[in-house]
N, C-alpha and C. Protein backbone atom coordinates (compact mmCIF):
# COMPACT_ATOMS: atom_id res chain seq x y z
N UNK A 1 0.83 -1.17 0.00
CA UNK A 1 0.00 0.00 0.00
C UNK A 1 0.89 1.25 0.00
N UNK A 2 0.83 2.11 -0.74
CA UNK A 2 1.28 3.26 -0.78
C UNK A 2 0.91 4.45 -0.42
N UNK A 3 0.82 5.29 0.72
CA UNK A 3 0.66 5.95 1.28
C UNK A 3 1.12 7.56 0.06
N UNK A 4 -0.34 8.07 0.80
CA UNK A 4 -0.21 9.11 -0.08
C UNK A 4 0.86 10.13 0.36
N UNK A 5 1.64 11.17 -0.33
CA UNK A 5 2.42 11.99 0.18
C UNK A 5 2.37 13.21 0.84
N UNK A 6 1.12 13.54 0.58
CA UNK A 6 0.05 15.09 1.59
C UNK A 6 0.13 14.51 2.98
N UNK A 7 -0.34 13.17 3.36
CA UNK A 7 -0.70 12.51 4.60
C UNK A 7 0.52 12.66 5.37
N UNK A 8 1.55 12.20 4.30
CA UNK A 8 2.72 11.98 5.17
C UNK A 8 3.53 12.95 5.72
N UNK A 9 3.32 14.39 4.60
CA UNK A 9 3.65 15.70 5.17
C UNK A 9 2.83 15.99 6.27
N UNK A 10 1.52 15.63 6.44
CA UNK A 10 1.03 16.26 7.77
C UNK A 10 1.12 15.31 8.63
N UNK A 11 1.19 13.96 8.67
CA UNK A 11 1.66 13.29 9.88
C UNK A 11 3.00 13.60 10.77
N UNK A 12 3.91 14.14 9.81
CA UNK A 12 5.40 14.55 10.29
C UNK A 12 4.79 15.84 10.93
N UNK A 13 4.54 16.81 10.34
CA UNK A 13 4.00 18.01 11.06
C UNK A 13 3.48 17.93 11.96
N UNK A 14 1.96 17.45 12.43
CA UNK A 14 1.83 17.04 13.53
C UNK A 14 2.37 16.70 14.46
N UNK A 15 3.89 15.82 14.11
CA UNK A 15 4.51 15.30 15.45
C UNK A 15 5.45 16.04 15.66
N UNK A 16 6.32 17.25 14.75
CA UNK A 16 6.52 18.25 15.06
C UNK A 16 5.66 19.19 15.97
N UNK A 17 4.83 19.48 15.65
CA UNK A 17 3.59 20.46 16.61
C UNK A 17 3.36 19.84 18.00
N UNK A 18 3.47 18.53 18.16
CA UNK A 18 3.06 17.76 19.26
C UNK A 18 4.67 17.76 20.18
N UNK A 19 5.33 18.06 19.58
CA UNK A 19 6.77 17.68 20.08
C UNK A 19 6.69 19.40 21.04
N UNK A 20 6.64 20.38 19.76
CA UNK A 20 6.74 21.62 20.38
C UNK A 20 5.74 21.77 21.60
N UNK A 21 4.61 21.47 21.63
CA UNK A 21 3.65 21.68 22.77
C UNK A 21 4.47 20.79 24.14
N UNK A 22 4.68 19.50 24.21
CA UNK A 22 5.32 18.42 24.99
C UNK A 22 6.37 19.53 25.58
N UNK A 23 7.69 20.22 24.58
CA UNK A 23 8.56 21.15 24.96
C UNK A 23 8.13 22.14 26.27
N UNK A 24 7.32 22.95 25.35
CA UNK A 24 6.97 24.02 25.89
C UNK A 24 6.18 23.64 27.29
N UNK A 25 5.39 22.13 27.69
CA UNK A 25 4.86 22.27 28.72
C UNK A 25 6.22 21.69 29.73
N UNK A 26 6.92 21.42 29.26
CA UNK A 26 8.08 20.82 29.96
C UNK A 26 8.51 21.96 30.66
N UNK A 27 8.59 22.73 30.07
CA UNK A 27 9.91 24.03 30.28
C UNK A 27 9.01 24.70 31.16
N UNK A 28 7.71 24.99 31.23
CA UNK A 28 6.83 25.36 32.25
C UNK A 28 6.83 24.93 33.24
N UNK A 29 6.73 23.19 33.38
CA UNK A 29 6.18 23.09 34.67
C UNK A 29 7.78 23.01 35.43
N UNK A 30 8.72 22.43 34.62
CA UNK A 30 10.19 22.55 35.74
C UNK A 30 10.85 23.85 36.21
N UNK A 31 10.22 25.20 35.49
CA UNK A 31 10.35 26.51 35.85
C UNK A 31 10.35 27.01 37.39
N UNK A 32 8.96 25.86 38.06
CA UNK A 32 8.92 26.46 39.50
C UNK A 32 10.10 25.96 40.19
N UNK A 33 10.68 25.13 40.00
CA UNK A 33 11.93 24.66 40.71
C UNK A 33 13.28 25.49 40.88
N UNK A 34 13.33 26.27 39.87
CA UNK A 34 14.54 26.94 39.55
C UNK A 34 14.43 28.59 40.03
N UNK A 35 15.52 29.56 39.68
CA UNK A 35 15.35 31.01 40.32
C UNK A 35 14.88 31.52 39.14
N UNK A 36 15.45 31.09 37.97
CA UNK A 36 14.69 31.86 36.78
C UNK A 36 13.53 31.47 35.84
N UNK A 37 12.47 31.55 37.12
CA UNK A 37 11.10 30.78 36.58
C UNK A 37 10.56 31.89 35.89
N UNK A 38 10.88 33.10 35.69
CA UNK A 38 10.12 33.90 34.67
C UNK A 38 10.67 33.68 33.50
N UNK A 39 11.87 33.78 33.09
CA UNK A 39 12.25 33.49 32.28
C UNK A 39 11.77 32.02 31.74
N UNK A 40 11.74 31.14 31.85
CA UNK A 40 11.64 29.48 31.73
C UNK A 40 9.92 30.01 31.34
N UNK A 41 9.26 30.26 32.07
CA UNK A 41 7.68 30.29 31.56
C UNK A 41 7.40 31.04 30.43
N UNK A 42 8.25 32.22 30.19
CA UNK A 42 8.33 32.93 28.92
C UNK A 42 8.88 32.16 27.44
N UNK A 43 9.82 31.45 27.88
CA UNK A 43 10.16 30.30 27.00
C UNK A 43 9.35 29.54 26.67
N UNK A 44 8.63 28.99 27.93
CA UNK A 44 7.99 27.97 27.60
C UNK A 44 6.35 28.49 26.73
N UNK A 45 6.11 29.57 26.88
CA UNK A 45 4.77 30.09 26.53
C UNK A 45 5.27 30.30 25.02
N UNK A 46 6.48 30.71 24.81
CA UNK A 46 6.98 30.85 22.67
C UNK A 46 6.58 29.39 22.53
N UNK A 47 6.82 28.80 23.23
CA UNK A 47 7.06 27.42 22.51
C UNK A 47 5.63 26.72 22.29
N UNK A 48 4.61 27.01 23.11
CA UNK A 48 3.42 26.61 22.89
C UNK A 48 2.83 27.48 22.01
N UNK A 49 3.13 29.22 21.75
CA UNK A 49 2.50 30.11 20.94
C UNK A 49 3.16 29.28 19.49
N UNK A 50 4.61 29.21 19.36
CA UNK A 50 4.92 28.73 17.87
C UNK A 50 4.41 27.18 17.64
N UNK A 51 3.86 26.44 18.57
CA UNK A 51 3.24 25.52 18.44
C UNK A 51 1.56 25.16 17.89
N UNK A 52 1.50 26.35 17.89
CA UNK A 52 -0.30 26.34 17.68
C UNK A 52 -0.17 27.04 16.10
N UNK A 53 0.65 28.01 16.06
CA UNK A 53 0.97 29.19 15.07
C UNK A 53 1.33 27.67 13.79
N UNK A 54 2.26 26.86 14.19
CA UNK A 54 2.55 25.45 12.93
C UNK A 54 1.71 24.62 12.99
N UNK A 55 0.81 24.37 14.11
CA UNK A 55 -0.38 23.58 14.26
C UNK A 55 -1.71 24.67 12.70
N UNK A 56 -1.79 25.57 13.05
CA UNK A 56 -2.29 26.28 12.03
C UNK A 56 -1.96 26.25 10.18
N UNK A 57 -0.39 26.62 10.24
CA UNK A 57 0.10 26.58 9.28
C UNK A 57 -0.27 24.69 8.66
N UNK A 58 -0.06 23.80 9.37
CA UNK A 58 -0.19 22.42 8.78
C UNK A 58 -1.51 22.53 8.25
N UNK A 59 -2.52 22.55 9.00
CA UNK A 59 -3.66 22.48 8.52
C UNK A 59 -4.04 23.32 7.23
N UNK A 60 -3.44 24.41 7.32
CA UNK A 60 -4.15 25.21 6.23
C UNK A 60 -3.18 24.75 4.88
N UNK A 61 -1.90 24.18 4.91
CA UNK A 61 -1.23 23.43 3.83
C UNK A 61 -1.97 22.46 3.67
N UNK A 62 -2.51 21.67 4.26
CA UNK A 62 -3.08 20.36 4.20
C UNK A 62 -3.95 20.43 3.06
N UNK A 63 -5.18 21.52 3.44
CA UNK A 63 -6.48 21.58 2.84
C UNK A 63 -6.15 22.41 1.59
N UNK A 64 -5.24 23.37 1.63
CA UNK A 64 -4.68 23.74 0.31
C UNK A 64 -4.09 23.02 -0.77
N UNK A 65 -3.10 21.86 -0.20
CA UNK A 65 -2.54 20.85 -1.32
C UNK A 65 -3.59 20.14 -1.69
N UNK A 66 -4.71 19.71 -0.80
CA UNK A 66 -6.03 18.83 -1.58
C UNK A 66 -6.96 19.42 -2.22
N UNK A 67 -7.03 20.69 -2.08
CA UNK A 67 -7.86 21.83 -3.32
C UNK A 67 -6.73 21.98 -4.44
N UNK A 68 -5.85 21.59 -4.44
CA UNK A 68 -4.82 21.65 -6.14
C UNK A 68 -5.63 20.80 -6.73
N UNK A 69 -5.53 20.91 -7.82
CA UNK A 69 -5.54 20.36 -9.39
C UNK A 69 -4.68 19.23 -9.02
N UNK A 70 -4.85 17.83 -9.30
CA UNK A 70 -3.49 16.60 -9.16
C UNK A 70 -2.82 17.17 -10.80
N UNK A 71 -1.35 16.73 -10.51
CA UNK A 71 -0.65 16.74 -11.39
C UNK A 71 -0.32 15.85 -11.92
């Protein structure tokens, strides 16, 4: 079976996006432990904002490559 190649771009993406969220809650919750928990939560909040921001971007590639014309 051959797997289509749109799918497989957004399955990778996804686990990119899923990786960045995992990051970013990481870097949050071990923040309270340390002295520079503002910093660490500020980090960790890019990392969930650029996580939603490529969570976005996938989707809207997704539904755009399947409104093309096949070549």
């Amino acid at each position: 079976m051959k797997f289509d190649e749109k799918l497989i771009k957004l399955i990778t993406r996804a686990l990119v996006a899923a990786y960045l969220i995992y990051l970013g809650y990481k870097i949050i919750t071990s923040s309270s432990s340390t002295n520079s928990w503002f910093l660490l939560t500020v980090i960790g909040i890019i990392f969930l904002i650029a996580a939603v921001a490529f969570g976005f971007y996938m989707i809207r590639q997704f539904i755009v490559s399947k409104k093309s014309p096949k070549e």
